[in-house]
Protein backbone atom coordinates (compact mmCIF):
# COMPACT_ATOMS: atom_id res chain seq x y z
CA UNK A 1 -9.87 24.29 12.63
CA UNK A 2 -10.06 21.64 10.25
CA UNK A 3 -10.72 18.08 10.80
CA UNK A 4 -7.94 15.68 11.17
CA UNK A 5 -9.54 13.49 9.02
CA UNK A 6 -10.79 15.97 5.87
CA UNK A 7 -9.56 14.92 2.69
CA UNK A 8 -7.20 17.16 0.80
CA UNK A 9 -7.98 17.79 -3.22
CA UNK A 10 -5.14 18.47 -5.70
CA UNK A 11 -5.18 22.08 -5.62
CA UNK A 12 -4.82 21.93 -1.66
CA UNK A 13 -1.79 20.01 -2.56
CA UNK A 14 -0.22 21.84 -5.05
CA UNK A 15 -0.40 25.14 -2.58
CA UNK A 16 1.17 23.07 0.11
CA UNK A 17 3.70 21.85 -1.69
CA UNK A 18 4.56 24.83 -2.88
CA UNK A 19 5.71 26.13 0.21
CA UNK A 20 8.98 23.94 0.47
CA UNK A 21 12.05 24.42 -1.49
CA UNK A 22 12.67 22.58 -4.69
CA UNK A 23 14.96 19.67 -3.63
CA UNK A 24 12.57 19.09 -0.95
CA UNK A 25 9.11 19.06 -2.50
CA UNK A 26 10.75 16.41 -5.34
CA UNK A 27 10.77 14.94 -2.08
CA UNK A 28 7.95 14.25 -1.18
CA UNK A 29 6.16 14.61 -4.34
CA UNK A 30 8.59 11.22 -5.35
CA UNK A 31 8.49 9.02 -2.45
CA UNK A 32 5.15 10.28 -0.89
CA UNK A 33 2.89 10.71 -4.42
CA UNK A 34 4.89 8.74 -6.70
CA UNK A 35 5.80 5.94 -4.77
CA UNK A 36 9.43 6.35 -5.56
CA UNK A 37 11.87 4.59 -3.33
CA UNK A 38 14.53 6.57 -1.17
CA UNK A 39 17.26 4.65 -3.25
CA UNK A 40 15.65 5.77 -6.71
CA UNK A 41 15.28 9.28 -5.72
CA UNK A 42 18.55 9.88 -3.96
CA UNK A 43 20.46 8.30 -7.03
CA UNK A 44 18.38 10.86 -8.96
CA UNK A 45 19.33 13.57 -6.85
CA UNK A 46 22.59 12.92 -5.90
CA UNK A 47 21.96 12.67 -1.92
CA UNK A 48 22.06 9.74 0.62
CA UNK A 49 19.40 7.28 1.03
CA UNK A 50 19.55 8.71 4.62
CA UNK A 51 19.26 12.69 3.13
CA UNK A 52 16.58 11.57 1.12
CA UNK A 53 15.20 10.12 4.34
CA UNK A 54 15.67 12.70 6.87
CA UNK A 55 14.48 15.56 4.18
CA UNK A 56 11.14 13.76 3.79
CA UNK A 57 10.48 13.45 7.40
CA UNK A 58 11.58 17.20 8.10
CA UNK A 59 9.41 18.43 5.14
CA UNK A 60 6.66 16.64 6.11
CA UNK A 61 6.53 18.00 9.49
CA UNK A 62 6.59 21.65 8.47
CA UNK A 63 3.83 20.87 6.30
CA UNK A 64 1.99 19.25 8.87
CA UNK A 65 2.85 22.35 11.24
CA UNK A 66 1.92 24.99 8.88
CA UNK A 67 -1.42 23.10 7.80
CA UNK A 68 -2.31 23.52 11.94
CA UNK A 69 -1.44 26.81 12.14
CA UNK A 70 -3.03 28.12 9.29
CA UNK A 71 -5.95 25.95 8.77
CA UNK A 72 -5.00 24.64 5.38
């Protein structure tokens, strides 16, 4: 199992990212990468501030469960 605290390079992040859906991973790629705010992004993707919101966290837990399980 990995450590909590290892470092992940770009190419770790690309295959993670990979494994959400499209709306999702602009996601997080925007707000979490980019530093994109939830009101920039959800006028860019036609969604709630609170969609925008709520799809971040619930991507970013499935990462985080699938990086456990699998030992990203």
């Amino acid at each position: 199992m990995p450590s909590p605290h290892a470092s992940i390079d770009s190419q770790d992040l690309v295959r993670i990212l990979r494994r959400l859906p499209g709306r999702n991973r602009d996601v997080v790629r925007s707000m979490s990468i980019e530093g994109y705010s939830a009101r920039d992004i959800a006028e860019r993707l036609g969604m709630s501030e609170v969609g925008v919101r709520v799809a971040l966290h619930r991507s970013l837990k499935a990462l985080a469960d699938t990086y456990q399980e699998k030992g990203l």
